[in-house]
C-alpha atoms as a PDB file:
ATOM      1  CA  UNK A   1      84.984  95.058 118.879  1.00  0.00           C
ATOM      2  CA  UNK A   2      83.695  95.139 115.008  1.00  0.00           C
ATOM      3  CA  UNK A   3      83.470  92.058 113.213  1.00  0.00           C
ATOM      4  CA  UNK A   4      83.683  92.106 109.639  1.00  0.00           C
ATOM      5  CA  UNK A   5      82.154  89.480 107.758  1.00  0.00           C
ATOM      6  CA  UNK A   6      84.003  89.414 104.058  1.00  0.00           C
ATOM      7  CA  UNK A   7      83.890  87.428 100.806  1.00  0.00           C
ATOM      8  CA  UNK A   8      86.644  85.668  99.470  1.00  0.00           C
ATOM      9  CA  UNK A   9      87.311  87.175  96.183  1.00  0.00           C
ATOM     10  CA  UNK A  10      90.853  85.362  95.127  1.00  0.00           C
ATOM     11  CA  UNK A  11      92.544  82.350  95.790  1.00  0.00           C
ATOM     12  CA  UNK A  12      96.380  81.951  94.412  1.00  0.00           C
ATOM     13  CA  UNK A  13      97.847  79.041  95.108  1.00  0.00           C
ATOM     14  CA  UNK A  14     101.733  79.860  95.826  1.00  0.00           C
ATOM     15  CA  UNK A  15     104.123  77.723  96.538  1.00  0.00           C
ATOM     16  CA  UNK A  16     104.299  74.018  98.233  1.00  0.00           C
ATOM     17  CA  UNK A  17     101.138  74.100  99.091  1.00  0.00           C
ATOM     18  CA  UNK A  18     100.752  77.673 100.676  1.00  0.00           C
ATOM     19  CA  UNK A  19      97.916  79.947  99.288  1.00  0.00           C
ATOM     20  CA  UNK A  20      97.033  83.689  99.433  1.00  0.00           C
ATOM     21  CA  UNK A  21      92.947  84.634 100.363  1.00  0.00           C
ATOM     22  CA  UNK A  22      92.116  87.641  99.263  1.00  0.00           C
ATOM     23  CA  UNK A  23      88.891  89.679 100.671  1.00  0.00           C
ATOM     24  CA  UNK A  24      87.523  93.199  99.348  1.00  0.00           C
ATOM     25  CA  UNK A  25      88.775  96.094 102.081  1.00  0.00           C
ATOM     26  CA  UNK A  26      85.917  97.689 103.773  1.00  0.00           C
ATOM     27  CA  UNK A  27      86.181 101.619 102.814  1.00  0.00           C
ATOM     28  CA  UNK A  28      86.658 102.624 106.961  1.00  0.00           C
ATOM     29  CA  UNK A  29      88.948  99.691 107.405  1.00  0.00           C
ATOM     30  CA  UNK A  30      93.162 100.358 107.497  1.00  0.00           C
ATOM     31  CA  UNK A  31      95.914  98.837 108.879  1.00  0.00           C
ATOM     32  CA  UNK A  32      99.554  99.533 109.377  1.00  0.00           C
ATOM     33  CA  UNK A  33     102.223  97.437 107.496  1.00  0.00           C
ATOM     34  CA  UNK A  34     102.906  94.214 109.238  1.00  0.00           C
ATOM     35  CA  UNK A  35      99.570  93.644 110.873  1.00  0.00           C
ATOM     36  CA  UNK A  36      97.737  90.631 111.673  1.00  0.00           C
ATOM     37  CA  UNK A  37      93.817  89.629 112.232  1.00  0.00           C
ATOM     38  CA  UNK A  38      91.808  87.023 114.026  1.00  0.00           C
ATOM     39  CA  UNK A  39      90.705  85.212 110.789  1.00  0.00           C
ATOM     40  CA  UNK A  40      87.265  82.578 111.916  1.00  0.00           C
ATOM     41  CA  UNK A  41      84.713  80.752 110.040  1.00  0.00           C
ATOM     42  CA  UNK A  42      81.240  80.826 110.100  1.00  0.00           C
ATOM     43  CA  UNK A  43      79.644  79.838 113.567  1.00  0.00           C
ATOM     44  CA  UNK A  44      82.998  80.159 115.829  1.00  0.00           C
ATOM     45  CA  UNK A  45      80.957  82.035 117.759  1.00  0.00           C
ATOM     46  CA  UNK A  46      77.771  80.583 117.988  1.00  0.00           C
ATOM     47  CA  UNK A  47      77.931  78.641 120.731  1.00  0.00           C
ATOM     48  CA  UNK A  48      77.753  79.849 124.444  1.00  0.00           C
ATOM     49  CA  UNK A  49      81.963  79.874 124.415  1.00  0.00           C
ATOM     50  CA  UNK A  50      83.766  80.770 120.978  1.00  0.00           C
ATOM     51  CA  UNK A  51      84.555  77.478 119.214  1.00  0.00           C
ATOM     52  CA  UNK A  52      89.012  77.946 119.063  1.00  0.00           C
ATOM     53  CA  UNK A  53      89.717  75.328 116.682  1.00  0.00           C
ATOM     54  CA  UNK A  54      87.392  77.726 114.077  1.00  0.00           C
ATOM     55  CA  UNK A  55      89.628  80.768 114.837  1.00  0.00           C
ATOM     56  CA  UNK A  56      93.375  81.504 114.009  1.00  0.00           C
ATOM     57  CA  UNK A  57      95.535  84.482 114.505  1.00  0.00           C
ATOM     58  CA  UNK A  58      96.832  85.456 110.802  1.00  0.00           C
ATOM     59  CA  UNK A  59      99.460  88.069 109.632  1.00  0.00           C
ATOM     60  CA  UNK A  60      98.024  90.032 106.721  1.00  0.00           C
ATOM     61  CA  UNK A  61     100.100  89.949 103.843  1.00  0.00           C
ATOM     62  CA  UNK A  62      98.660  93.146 101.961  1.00  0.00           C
ATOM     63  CA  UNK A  63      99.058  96.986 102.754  1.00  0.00           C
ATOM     64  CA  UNK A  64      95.872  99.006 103.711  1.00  0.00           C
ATOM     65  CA  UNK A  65      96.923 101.545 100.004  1.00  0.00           C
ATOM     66  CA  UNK A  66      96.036  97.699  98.330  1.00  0.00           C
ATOM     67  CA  UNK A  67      92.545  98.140  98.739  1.00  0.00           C
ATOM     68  CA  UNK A  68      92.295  94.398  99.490  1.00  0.00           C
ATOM     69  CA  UNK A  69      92.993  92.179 102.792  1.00  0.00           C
ATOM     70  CA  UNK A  70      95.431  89.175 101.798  1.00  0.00           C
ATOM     71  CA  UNK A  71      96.021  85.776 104.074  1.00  0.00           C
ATOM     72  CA  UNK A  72      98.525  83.832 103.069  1.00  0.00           C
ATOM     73  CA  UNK A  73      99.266  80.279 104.886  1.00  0.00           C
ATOM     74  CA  UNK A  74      99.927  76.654 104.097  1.00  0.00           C
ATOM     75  CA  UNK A  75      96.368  74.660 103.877  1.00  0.00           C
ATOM     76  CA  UNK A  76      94.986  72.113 104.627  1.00  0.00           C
ATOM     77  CA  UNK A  77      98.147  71.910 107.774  1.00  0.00           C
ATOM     78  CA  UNK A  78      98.518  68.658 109.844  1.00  0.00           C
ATOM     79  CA  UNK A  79      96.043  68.133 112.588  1.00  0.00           C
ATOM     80  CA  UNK A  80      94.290  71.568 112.150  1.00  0.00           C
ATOM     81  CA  UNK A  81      90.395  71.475 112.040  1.00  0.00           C
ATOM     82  CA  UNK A  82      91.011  75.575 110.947  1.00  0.00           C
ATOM     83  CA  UNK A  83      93.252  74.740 108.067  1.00  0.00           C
ATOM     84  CA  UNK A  84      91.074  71.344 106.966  1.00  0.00           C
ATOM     85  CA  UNK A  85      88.093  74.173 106.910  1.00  0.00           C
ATOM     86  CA  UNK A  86      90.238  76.554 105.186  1.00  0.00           C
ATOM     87  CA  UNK A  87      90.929  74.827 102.431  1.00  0.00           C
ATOM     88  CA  UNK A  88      87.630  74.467 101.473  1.00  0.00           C
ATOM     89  CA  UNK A  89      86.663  77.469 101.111  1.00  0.00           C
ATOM     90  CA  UNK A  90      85.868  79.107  97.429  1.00  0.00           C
ATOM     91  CA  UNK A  91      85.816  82.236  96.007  1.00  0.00           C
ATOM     92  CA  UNK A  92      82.585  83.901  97.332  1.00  0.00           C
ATOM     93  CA  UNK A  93      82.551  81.984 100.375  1.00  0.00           C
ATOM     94  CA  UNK A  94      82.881  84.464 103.666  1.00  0.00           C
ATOM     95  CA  UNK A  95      84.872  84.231 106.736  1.00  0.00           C
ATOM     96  CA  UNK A  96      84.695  86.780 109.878  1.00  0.00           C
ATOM     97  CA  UNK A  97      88.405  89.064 110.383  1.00  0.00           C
ATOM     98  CA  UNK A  98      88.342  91.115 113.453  1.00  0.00           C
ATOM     99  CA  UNK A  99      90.697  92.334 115.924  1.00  0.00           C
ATOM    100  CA  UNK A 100      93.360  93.975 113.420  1.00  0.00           C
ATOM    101  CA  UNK A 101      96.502  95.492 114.789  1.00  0.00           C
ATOM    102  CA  UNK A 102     100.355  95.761 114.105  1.00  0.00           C
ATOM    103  CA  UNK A 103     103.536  95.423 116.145  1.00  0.00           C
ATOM    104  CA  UNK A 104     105.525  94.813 113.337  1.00  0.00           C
ATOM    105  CA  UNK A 105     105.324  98.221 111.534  1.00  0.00           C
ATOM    106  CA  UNK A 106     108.568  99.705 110.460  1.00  0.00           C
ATOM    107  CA  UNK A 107     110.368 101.942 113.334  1.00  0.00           C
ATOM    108  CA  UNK A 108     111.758 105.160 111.396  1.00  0.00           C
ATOM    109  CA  UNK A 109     114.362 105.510 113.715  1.00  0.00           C
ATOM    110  CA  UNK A 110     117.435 106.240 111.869  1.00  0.00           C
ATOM    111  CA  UNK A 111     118.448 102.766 112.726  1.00  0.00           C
ATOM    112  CA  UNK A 112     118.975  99.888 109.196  1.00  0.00           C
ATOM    113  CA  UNK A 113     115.741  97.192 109.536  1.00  0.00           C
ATOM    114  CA  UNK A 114     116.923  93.513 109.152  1.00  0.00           C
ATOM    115  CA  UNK A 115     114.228  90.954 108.502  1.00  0.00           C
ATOM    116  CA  UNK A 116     114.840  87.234 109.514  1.00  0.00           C
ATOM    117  CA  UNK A 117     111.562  85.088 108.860  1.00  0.00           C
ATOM    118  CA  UNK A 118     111.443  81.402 107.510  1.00  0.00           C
ATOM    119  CA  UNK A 119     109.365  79.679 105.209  1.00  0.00           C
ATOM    120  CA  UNK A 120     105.704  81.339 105.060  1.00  0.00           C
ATOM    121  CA  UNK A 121     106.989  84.055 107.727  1.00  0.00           C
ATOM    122  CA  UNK A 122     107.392  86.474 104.065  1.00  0.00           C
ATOM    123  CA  UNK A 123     103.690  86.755 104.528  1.00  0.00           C
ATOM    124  CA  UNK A 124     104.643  89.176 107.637  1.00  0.00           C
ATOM    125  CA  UNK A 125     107.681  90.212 105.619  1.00  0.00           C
ATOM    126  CA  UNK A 126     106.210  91.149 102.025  1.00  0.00           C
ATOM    127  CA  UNK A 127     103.943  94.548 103.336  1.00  0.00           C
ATOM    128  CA  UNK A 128     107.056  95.884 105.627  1.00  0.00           C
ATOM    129  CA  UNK A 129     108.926  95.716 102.491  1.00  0.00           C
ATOM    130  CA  UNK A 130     106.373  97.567 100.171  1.00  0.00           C
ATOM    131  CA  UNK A 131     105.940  99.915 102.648  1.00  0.00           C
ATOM    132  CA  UNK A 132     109.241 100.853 103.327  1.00  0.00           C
ATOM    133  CA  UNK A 133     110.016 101.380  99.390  1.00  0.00           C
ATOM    134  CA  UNK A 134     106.967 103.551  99.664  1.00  0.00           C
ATOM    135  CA  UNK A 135     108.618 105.819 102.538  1.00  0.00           C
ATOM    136  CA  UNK A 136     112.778 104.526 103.510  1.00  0.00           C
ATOM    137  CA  UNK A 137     112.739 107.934 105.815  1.00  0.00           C
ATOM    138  CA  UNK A 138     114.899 107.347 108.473  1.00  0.00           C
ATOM    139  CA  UNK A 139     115.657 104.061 107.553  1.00  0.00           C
ATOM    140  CA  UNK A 140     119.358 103.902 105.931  1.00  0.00           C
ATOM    141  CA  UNK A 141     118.734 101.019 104.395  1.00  0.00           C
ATOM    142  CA  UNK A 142     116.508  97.316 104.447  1.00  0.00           C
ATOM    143  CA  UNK A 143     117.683  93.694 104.109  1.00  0.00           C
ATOM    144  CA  UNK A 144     115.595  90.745 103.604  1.00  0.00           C
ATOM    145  CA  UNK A 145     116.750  86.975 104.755  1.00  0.00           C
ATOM    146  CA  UNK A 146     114.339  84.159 104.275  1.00  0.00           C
ATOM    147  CA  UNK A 147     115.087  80.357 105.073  1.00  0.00           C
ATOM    148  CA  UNK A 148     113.068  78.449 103.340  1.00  0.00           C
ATOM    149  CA  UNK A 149     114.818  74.192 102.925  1.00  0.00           C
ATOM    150  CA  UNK A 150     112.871  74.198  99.818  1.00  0.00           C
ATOM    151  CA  UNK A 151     114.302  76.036  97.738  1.00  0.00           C
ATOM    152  CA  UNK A 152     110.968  77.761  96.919  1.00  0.00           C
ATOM    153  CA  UNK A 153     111.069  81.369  98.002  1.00  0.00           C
ATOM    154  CA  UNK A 154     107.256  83.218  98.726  1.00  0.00           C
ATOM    155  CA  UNK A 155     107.163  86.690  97.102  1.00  0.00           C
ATOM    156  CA  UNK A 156     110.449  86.102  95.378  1.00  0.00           C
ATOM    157  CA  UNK A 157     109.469  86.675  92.034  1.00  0.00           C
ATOM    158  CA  UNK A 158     107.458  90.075  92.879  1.00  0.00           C
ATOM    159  CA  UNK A 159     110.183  91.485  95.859  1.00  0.00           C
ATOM    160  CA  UNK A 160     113.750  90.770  93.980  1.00  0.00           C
ATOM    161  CA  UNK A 161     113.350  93.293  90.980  1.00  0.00           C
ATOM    162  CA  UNK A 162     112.338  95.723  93.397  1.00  0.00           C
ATOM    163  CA  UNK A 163     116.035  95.420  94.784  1.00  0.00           C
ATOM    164  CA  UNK A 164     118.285  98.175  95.343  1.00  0.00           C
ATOM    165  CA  UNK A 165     121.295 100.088  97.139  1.00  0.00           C
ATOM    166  CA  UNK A 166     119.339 100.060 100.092  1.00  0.00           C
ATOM    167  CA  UNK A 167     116.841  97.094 100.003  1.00  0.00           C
ATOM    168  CA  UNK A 168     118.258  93.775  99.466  1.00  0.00           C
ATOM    169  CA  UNK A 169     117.289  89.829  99.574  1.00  0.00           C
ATOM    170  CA  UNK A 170     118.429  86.748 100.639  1.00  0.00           C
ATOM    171  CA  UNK A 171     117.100  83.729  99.701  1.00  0.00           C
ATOM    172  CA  UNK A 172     118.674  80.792 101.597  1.00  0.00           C
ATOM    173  CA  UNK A 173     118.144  77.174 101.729  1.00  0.00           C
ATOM    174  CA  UNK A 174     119.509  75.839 104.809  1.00  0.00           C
ATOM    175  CA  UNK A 175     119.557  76.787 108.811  1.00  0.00           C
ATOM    176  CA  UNK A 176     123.598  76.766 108.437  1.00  0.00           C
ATOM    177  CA  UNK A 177     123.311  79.460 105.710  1.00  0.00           C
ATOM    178  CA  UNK A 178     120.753  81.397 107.324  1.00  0.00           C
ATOM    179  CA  UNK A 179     123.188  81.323 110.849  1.00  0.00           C
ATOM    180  CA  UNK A 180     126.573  82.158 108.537  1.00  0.00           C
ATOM    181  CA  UNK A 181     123.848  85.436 107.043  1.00  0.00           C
ATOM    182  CA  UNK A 182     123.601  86.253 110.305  1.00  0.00           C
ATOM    183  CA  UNK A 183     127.267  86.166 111.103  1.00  0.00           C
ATOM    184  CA  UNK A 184     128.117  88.473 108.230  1.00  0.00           C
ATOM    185  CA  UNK A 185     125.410  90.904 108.367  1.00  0.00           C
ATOM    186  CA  UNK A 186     126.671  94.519 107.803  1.00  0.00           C
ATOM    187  CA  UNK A 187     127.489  96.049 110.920  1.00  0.00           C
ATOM    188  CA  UNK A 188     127.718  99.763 109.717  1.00  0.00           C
ATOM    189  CA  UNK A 189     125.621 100.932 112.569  1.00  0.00           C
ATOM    190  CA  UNK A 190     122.915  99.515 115.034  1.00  0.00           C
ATOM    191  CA  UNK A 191     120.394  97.649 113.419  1.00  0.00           C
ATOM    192  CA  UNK A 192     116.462  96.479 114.572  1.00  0.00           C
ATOM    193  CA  UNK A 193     115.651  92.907 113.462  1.00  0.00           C
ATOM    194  CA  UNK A 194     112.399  91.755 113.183  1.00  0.00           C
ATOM    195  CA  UNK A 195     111.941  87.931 113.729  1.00  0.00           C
ATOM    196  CA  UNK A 196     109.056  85.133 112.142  1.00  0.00           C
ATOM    197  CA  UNK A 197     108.438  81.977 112.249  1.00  0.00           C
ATOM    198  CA  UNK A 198     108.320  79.008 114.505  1.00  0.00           C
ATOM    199  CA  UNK A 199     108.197  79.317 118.310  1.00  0.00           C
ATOM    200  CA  UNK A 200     112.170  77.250 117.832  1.00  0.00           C
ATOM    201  CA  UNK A 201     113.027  79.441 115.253  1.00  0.00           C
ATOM    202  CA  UNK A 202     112.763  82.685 116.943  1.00  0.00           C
ATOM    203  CA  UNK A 203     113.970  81.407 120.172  1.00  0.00           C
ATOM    204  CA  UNK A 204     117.402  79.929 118.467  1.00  0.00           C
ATOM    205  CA  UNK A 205     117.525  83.143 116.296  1.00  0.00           C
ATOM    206  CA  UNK A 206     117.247  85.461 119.404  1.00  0.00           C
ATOM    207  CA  UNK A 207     120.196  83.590 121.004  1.00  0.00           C
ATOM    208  CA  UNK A 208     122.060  83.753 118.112  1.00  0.00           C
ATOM    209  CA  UNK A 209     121.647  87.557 118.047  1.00  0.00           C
ATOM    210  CA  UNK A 210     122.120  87.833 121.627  1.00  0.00           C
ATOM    211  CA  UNK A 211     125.546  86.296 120.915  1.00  0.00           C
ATOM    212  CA  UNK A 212     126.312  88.576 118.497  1.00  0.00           C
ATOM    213  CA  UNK A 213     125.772  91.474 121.058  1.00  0.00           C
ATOM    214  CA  UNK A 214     122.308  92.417 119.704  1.00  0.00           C
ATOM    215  CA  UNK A 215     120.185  93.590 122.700  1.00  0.00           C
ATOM    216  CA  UNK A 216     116.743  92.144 123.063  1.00  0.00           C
ATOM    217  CA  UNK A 217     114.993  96.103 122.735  1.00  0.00           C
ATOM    218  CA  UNK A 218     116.543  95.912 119.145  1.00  0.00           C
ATOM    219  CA  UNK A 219     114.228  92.777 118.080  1.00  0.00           C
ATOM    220  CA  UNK A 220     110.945  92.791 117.152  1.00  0.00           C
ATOM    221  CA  UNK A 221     108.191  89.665 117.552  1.00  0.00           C
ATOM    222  CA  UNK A 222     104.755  89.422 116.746  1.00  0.00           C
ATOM    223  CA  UNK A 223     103.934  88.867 120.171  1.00  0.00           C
ATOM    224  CA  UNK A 224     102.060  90.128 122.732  1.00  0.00           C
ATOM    225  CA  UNK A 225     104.544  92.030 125.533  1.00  0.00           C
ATOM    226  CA  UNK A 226     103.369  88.954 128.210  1.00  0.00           C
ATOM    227  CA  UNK A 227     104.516  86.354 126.033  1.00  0.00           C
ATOM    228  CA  UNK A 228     107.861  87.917 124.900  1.00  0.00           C
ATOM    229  CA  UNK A 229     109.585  86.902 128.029  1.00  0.00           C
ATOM    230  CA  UNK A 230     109.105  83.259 126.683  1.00  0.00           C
ATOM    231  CA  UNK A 231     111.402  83.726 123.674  1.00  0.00           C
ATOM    232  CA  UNK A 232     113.876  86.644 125.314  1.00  0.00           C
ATOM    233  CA  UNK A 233     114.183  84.230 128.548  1.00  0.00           C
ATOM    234  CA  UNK A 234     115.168  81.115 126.437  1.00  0.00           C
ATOM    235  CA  UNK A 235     117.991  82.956 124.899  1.00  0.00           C
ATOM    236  CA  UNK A 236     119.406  84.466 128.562  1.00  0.00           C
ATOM    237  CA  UNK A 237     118.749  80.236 130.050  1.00  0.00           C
ATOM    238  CA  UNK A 238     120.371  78.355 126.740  1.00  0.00           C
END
């Protein structure tokens, strides 16, 4: 497993206290749209067991053609030693990213992608949409819905003049409007959703799909295949 020990080059401070970390892209290094890291600070491995509080698994907010790694996340967090330590950091500090992969990469499968995240789940969303504006083969079309109670939207500004016949946001500011989206989403043919945010979000959303006849091979989590029973089990019990 290769470690990569990287400088912070940016900070941007987005929205309600969530910020973006930037960190120069090793030449080797790529990643697939929708990919995440194991983002640590100094010393989380220095003692005889890694020290878990140090050590967070992050969704990377950039694409791999962006020559740059981005982390975007609400700091400091309540009763997080990894966020507190976090949001301390400066430009030119360094922090170890290893372990990169993707299960959220778009599926080209002739099938219309629907993404459903909430609040700071965009940072998942944001590269899926860049890439598929990059290459929409086999993908008739793309919709964005974000919940976010705040009426602050991540990414908004950058993502809605990208919009288009087949790529489309919406920006919604309460769990009844994101459940009366769902209700009227487009059925023209079989769609794949792709689900973020909290462990209660996803479960509730999956149920709600579920109830709308979507099958559980249709939706996609950031999860590894062990754990997915959790979220597809609560939906078949509830």
């Amino acid at each position: 497993m290769e470690k990569y020990q990287l400088k912070i080059v940016e900070i941007v401070d987005e929205i309600n206290g969530i910020k973006s970390f930037y960190f120069d892209k090793p030449t080797e290094l790529t990643w697939s749209e929708g990919a995440h890291v194991h983002l640590a600070h100094l010393g989380y491995d220095a003692g005889e067991l890694p020290n878990k509080n140090w050590l967070r698994h992050m969704s990377i907010t950039t694409l791999s053609s962006e020559n740059r790694i981005g982390i975007t996340t609400k700091v400091p967090g309540s009763n997080s030693e990894f966020k507190t330590k976090l949001a301390e950091q400066k430009v030119g500090d360094e922090l170890i990213l290893f372990k990169f992969g993707s299960r959220m990469f778009l599926r080209h499968m002739n099938q219309p992608i629907i993404l459903l995240s909430m609040g700071v789940g965009m940072a998942t969303m944001r590269p899926v949409i860049l890439a598929y504006l990059q290459d929409r083969s086999n993908i008739p079309y793309l919709l964005n819905i974000n919940v976010n109670s705040s009426g602050e939207f991540l990414f908004r500004k950058e993502l809605d003049p990208l919009t288009g016949e087949d790529y489309h946001n919406e920006w919604i500011t309460s769990r009844a409007g994101f459940y009366e989206a769902l209700t009227n989403l487009p059925e023209k043919s079989a769609a794949i959703y792709y689900v973020v945010g909290t462990d209660d979000f996803m479960k509730e959303t999956i149920h709600f799909l579920n109830k709308k006849g979507i099958v559980n091979s249709d939706i996609i989590l950031d999860r590894k295949d062990e754990k997915l029973s959790e979220y597809f089990s609560y939906s078949q019990n509830s």
